[in-house]
C-alpha atoms as a PDB file:
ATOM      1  CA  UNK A   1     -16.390   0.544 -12.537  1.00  0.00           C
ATOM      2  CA  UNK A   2     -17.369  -0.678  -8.823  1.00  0.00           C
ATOM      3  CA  UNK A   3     -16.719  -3.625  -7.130  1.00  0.00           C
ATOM      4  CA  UNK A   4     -18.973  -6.995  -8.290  1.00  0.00           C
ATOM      5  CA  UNK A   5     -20.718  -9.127  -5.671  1.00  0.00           C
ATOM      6  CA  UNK A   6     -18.555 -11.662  -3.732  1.00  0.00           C
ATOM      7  CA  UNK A   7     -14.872 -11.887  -4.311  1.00  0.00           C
ATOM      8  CA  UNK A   8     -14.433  -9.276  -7.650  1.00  0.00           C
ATOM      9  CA  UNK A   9     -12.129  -6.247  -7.498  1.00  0.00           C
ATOM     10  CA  UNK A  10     -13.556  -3.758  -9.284  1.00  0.00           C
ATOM     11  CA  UNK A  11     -11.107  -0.875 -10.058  1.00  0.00           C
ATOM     12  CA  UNK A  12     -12.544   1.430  -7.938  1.00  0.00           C
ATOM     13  CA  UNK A  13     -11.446  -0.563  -5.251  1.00  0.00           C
ATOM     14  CA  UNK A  14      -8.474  -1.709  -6.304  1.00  0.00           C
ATOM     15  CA  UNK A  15      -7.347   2.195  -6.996  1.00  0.00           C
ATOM     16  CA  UNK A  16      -8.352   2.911  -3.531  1.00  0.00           C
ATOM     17  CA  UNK A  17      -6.373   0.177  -1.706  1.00  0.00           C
ATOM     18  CA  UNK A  18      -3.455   1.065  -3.906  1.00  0.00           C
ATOM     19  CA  UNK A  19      -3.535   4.394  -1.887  1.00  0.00           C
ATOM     20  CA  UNK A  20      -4.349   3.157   1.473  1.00  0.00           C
ATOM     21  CA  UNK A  21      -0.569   0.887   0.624  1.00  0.00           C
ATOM     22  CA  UNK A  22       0.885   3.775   0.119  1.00  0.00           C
ATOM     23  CA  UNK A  23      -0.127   6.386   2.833  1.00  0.00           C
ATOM     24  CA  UNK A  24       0.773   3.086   5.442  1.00  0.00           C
ATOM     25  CA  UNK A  25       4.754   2.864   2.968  1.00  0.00           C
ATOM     26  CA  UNK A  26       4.861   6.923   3.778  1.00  0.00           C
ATOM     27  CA  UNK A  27       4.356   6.404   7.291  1.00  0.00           C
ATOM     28  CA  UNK A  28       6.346   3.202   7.930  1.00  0.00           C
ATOM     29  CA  UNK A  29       8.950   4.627   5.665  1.00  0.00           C
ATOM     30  CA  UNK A  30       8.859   8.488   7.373  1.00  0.00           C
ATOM     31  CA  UNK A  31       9.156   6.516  11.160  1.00  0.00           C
ATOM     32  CA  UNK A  32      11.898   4.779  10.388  1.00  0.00           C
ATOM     33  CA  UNK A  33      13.464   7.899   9.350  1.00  0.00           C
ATOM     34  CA  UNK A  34      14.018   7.457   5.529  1.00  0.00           C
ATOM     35  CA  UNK A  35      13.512   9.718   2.949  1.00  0.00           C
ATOM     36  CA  UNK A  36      12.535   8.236  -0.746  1.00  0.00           C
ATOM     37  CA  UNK A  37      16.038   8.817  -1.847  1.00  0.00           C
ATOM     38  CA  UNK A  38      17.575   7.233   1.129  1.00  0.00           C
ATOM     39  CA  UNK A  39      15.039   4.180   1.386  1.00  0.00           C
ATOM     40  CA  UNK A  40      16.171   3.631  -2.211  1.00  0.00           C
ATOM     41  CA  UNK A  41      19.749   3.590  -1.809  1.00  0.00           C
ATOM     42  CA  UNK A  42      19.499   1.584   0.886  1.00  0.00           C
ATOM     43  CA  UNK A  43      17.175  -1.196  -0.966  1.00  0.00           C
ATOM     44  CA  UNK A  44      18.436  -1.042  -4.573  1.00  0.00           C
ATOM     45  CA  UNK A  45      14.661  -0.064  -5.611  1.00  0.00           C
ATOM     46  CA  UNK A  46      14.187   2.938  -7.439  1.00  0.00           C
ATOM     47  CA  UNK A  47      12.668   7.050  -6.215  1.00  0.00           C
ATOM     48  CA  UNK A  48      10.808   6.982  -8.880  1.00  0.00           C
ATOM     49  CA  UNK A  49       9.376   3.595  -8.106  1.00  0.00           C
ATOM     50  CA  UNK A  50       8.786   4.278  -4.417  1.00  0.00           C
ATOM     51  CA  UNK A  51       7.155   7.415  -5.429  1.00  0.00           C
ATOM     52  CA  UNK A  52       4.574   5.726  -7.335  1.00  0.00           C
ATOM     53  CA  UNK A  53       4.097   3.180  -4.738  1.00  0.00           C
ATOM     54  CA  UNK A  54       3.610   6.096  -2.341  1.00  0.00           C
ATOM     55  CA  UNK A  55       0.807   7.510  -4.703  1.00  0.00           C
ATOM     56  CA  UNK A  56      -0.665   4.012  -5.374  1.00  0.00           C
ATOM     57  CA  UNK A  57      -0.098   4.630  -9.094  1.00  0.00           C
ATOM     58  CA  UNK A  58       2.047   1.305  -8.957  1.00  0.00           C
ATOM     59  CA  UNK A  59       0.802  -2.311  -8.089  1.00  0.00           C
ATOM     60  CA  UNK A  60       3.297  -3.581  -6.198  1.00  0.00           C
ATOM     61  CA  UNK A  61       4.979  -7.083  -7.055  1.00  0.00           C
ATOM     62  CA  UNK A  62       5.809  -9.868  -3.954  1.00  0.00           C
ATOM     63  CA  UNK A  63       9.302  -9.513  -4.365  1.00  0.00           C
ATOM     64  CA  UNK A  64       9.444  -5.650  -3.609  1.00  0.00           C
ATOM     65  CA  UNK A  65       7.078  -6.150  -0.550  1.00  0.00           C
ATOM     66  CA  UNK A  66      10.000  -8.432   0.606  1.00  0.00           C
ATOM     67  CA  UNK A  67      12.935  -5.660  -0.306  1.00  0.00           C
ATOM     68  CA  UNK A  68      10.842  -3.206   1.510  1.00  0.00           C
ATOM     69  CA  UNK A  69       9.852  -4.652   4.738  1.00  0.00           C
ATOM     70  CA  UNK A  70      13.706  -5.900   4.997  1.00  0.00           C
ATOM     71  CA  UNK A  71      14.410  -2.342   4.236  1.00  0.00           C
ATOM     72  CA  UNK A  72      12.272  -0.961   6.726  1.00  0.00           C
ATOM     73  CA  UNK A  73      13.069  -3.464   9.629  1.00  0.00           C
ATOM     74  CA  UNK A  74       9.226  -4.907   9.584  1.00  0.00           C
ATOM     75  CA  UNK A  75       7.600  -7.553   8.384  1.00  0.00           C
ATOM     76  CA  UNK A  76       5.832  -8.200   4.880  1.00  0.00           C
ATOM     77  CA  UNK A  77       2.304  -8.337   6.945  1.00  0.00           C
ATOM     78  CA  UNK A  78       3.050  -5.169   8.746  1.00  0.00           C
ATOM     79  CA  UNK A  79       3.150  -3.527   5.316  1.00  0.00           C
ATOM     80  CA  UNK A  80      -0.133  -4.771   4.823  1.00  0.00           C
ATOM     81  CA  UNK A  81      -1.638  -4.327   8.202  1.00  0.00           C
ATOM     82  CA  UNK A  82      -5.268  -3.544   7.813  1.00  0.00           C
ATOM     83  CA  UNK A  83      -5.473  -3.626   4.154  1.00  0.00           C
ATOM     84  CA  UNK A  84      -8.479  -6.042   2.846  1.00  0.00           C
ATOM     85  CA  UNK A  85     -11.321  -5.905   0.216  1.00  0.00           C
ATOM     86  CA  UNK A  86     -13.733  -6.607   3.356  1.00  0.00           C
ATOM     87  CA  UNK A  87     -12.533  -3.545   5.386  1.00  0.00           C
ATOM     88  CA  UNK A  88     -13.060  -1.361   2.363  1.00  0.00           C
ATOM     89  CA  UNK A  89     -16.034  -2.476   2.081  1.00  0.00           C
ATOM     90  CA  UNK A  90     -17.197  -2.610   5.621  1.00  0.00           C
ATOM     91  CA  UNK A  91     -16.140   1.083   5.879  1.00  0.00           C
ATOM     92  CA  UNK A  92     -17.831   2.126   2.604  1.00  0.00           C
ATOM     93  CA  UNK A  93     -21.039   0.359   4.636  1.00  0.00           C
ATOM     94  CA  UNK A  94     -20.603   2.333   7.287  1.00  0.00           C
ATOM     95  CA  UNK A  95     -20.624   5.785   5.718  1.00  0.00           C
ATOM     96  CA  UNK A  96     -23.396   5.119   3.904  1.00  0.00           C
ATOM     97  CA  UNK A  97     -25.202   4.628   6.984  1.00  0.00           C
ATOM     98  CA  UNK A  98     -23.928   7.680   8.974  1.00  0.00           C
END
């Protein structure tokens, strides 16, 4: 299902920004020089959890955005740097007009 007019999240989009969190966790988490296992230990979250984080096959809640970016050294909004409905949908514009 695609994204509705205005504000709606279709799950297209919603799958796709799940990712684009995770590849930006992999890198934060890879430059500060933390494996999955270690990252873990270190916040009391779980591999497997990060894992699916990593993949965006997992939503994440508030509270583990707040155990990561302590974890990490950053801050919650660096997690989220450059993650938005209206950039996904500004870049799908501008494919379809390349």
């Amino acid at each position: 299902m695609a994204a509705g007019a205005g504000g709606n999240l279709g799950e297209v989009d919603r799958a796709r920004l799940l990712r684009a969190f995770g590849d930006r966790l992999r890198g934060i988490r890879k430059r500060a020089g933390y494996t999955q296992d270690s990252l873990a230990a270190a916040t009391g979250l779980s591999r497997d959890g990060l894992a699916h984080l990593e993949r965006g096959t997992r939503q994440p809640r508030l509270i583990t955005l707040l155990i990561l970016a302590d974890g990490l050294g950053v801050s919650p909004a660096e997690l989220l740097d450059g993650l938005s409905v209206s950039g996904l949908r500004a870049a799908d514009s501008s494919q379809l007009g390349s």
